[in-house]
Every structure is written in C-alpha cells, then in structure tokens.
C-alpha atoms as a PDB file:
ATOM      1  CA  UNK A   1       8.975  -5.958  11.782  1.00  0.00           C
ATOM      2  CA  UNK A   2       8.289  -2.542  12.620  1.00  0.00           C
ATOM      3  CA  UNK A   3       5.463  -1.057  14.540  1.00  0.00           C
ATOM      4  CA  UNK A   4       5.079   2.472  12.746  1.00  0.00           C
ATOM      5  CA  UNK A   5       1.949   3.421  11.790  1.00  0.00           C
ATOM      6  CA  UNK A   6       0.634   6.620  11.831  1.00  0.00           C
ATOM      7  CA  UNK A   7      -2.565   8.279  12.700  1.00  0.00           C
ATOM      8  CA  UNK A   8      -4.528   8.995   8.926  1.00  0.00           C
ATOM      9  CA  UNK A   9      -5.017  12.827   9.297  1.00  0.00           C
ATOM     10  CA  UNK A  10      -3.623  16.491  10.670  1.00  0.00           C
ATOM     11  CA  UNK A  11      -4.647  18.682  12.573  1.00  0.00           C
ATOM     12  CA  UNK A  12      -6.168  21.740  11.118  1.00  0.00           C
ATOM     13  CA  UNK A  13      -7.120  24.990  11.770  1.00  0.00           C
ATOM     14  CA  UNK A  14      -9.747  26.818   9.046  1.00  0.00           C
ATOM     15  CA  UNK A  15     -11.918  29.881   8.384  1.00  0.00           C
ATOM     16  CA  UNK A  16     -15.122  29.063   8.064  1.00  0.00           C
ATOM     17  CA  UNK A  17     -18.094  30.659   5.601  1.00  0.00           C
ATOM     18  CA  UNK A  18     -19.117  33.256   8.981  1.00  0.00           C
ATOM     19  CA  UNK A  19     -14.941  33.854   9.334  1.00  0.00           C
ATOM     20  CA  UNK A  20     -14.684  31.782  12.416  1.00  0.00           C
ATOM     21  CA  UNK A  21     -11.507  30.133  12.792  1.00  0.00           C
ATOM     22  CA  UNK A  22     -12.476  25.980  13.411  1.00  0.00           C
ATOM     23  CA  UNK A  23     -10.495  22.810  14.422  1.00  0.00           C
ATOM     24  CA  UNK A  24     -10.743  19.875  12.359  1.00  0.00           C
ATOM     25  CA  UNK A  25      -8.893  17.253  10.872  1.00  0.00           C
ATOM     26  CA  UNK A  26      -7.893  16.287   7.005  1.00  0.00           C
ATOM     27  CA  UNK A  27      -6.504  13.326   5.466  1.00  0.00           C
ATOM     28  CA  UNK A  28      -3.091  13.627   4.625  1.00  0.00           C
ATOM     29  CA  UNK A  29      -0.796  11.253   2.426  1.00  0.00           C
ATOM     30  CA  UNK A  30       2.413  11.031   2.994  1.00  0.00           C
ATOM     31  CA  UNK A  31       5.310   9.665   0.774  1.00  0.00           C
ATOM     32  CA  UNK A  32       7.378   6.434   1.702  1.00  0.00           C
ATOM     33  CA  UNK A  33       9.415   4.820  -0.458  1.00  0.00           C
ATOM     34  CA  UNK A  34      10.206   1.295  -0.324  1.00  0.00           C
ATOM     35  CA  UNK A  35      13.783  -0.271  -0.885  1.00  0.00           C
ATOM     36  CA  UNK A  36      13.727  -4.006  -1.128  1.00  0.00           C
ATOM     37  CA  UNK A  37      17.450  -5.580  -0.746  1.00  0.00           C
ATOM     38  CA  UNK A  38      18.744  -2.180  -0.966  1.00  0.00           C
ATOM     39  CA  UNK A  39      17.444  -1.546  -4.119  1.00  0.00           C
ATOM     40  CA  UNK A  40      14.601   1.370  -4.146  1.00  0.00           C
ATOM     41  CA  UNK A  41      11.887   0.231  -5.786  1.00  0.00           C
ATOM     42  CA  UNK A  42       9.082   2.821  -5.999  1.00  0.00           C
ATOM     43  CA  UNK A  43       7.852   5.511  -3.616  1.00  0.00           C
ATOM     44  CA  UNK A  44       4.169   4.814  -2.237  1.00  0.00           C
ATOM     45  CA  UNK A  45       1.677   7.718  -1.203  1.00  0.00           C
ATOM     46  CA  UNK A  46      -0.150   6.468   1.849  1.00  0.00           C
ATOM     47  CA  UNK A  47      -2.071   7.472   4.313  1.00  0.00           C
ATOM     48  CA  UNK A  48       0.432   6.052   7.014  1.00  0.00           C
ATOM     49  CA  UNK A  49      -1.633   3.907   9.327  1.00  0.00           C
ATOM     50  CA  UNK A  50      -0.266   0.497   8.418  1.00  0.00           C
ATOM     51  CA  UNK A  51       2.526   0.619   6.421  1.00  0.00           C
ATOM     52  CA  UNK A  52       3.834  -2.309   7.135  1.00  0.00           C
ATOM     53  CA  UNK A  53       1.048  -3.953   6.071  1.00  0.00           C
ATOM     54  CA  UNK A  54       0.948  -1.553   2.657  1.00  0.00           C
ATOM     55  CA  UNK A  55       4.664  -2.849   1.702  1.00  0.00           C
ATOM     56  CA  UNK A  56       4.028  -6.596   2.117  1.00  0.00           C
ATOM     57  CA  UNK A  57       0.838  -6.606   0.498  1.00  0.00           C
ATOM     58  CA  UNK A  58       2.509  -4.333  -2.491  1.00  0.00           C
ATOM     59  CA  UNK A  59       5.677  -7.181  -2.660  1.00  0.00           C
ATOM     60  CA  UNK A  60       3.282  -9.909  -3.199  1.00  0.00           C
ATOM     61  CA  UNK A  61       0.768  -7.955  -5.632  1.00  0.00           C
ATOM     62  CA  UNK A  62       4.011  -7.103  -7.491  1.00  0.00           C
ATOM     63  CA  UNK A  63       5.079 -10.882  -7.054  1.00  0.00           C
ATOM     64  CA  UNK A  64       8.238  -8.816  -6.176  1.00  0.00           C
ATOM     65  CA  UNK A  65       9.009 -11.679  -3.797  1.00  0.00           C
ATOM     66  CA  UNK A  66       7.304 -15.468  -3.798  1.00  0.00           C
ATOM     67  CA  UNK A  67       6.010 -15.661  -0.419  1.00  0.00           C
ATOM     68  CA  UNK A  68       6.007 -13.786   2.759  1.00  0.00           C
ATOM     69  CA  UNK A  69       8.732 -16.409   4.978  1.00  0.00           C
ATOM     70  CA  UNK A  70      11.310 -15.303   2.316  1.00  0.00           C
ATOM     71  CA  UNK A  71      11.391 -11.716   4.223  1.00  0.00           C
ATOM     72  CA  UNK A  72      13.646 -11.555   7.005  1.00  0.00           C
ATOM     73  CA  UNK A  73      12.501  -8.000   8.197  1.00  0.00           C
ATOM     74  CA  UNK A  74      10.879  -4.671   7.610  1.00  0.00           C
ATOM     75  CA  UNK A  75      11.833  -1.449   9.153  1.00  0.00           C
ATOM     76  CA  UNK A  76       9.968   1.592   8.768  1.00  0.00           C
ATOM     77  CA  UNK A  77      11.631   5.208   8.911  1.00  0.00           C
ATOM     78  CA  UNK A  78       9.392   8.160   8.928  1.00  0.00           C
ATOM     79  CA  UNK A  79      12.141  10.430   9.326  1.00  0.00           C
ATOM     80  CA  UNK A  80      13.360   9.250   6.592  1.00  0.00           C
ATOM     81  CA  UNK A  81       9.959   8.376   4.478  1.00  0.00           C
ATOM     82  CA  UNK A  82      11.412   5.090   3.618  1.00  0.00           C
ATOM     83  CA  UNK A  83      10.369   0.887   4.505  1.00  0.00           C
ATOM     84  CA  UNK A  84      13.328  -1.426   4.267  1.00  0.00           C
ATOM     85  CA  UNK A  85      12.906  -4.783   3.101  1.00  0.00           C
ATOM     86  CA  UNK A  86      15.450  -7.205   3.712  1.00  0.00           C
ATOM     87  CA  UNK A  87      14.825 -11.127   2.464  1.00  0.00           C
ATOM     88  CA  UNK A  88      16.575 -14.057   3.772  1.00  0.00           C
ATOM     89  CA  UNK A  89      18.017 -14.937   0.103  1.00  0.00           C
ATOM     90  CA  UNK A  90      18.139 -11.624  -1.985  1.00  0.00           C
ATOM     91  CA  UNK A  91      15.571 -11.756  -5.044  1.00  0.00           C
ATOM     92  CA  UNK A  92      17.779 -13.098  -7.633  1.00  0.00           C
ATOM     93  CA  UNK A  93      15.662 -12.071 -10.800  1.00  0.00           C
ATOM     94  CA  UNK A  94      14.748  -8.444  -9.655  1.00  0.00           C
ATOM     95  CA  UNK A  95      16.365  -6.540 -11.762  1.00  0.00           C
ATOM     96  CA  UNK A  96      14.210  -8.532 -15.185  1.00  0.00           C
ATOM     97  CA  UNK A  97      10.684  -7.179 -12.699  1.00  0.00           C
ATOM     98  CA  UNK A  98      12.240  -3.969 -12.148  1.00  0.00           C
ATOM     99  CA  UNK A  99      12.784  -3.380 -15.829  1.00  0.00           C
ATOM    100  CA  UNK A 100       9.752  -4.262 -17.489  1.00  0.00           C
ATOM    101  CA  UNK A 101       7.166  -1.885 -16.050  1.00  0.00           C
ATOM    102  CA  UNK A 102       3.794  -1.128 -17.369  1.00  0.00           C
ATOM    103  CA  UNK A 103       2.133   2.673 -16.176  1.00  0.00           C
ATOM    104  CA  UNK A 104      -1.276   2.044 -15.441  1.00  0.00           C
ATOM    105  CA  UNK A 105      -3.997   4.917 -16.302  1.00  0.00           C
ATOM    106  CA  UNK A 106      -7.423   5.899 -14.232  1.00  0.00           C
ATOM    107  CA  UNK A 107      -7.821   7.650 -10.933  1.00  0.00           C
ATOM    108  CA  UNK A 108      -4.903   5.548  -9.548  1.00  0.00           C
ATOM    109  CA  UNK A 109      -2.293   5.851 -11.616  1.00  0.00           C
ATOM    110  CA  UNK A 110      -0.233   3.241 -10.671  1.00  0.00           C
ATOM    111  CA  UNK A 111       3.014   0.795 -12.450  1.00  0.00           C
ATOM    112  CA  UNK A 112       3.142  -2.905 -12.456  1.00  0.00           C
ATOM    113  CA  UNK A 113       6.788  -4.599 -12.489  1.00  0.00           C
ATOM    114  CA  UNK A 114       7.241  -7.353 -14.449  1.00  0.00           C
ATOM    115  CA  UNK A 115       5.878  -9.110 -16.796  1.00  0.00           C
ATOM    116  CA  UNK A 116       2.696  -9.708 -14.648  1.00  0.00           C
ATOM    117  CA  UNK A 117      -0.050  -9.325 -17.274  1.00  0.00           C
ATOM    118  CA  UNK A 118       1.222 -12.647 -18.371  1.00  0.00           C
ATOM    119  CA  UNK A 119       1.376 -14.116 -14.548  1.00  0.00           C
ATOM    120  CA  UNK A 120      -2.188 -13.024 -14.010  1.00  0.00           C
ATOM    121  CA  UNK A 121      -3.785 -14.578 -17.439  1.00  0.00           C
ATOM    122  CA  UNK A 122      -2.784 -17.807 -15.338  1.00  0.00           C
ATOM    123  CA  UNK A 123      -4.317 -17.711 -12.280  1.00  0.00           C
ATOM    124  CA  UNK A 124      -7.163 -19.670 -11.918  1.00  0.00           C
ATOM    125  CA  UNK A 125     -10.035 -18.831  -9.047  1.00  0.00           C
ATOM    126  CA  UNK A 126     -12.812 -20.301  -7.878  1.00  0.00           C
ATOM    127  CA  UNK A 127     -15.780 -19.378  -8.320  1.00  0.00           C
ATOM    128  CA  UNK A 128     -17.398 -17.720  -4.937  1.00  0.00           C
ATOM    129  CA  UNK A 129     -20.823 -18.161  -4.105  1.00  0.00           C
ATOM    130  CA  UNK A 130     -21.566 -14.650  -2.286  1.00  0.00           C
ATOM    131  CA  UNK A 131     -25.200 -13.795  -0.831  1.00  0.00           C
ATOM    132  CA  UNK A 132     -26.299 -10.500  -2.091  1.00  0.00           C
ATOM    133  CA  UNK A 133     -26.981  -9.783   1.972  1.00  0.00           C
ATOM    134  CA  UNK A 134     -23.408 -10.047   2.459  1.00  0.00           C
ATOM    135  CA  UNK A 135     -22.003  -7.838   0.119  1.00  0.00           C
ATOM    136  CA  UNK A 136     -24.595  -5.367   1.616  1.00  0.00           C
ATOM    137  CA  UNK A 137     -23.374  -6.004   5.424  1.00  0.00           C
ATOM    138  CA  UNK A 138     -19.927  -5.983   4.605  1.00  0.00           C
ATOM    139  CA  UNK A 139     -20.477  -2.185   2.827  1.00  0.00           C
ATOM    140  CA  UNK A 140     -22.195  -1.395   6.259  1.00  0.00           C
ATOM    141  CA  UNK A 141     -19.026  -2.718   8.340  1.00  0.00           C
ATOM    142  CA  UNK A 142     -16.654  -0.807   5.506  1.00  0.00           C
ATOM    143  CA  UNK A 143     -18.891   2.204   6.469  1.00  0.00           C
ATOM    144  CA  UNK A 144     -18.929   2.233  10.301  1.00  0.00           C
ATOM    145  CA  UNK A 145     -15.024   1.188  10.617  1.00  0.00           C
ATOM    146  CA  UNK A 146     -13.955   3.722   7.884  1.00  0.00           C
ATOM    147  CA  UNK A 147     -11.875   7.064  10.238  1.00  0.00           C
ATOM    148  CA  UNK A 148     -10.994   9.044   7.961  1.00  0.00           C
ATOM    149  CA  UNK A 149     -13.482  10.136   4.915  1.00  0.00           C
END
C-alpha cells in the first residue's frame, strides 16, 4: 500500500481589507479517482491527507468488496489523480453494484452502488450506552486535532 498523503491546504498569498499583501493557507480538494480491478469506479474530491485510508473505507461503505484481506494492493498516483485497487480474486458481481446507483441529495451530494438500501435495512447494531461527558470530550479532541478549518 502506498504512502501518499498530502498536506490538507496551499499556500496563499492575499490582499487584505488595508491592501497588504498576507501569507496564509486554504483548504484545497483535490480530485482522485479510484479504479478498482481496472475498472474506474467514481472520482473522489478529497482533501489528500490519507487517501489511502479514504479508498478503503469508501470500498467497504460501498460493500464494493467483502472485506479488507481480499485487496492485494493500493497505489496512489497524484500525478495522475488516480488510487488503484487491485484484489486478490477480482470482484465477480461488480458490474450488478456498478449499475444500480442511487444519487444522493444534501450538502454532500454523493451516489451509492448497489442495491445497498436493501443491505443496510439488515444490519442489526447494538445498542451503545454513551455518557453524555463523552460525546462532549470527544467534540473537544475533534476540535484540538482538527488542521485545517
């Protein structure tokens, strides 16, 4: 697996309200799309710091593969704006997920592959019993870790 993460913003240079030219940084996303057996599957916009991370965690939202030990690698091209996926056994029944595709609607637009609405009205979860005190140090960590906004 790759190693290719990027820093999350760009250097600037800006005029401020007195006309004084100013340094600073902005968040910047960049494209990358993702090909899994060869086959391109969708183009991500990402901020570029782990995007090896972003493409496994997208494969297994997507249930575009069953499990994490059926990739074989990952290979991340910037040059290129493009992750590679290759599995041990290529996904037999991808092109049924890649042709049912719902376009979700919001802030983050986003599509779903497959037929997932129906995979997700079967998962069952337990129930988590989660102090209110946690939820509010966990915000604080989210807060004091966060680099770029």
């Amino acid at each position: 697996m790759s190693d290719a993460g990027l820093g999350p913003s760009h250097e600037v240079v800006a005029v401020d309200e007195y006309g004084q030219l100013r340094n600073g940084f902005v968040a910047g996303e960049r494209a990358l799309t993702l090909y899994l057996d060869d086959r391109e599957i969708v183009t991500l916009m990402t901020l570029g710091t782990h995007p090896e991370m972003l493409t496994l965690g997208y494969l297994l939202n997507q249930r575009l593969v069953p499990c994490l030990e059926s990739i074989d690698s990952i290979d991340v091209d910037w040059d290129k704006a493009a992750v590679r996926v290759e599995t041990f056994e290529r996904i037999t029944d991808l092109d049924d997920k890649l042709k049912h595709r719902t376009v979700t609607t919001g802030c983050g637009q986003g599509t779903v592959f497959g037929r997932i609405g129906e995979q997700i009205e079967k998962i069952r979860v337990a129930q988590p019993q989660v102090p209110q005190s946690l939820i509010y140090r966990l915000l604080n960590c989210i807060s004091d870790q966060n680099e770029v906004y």
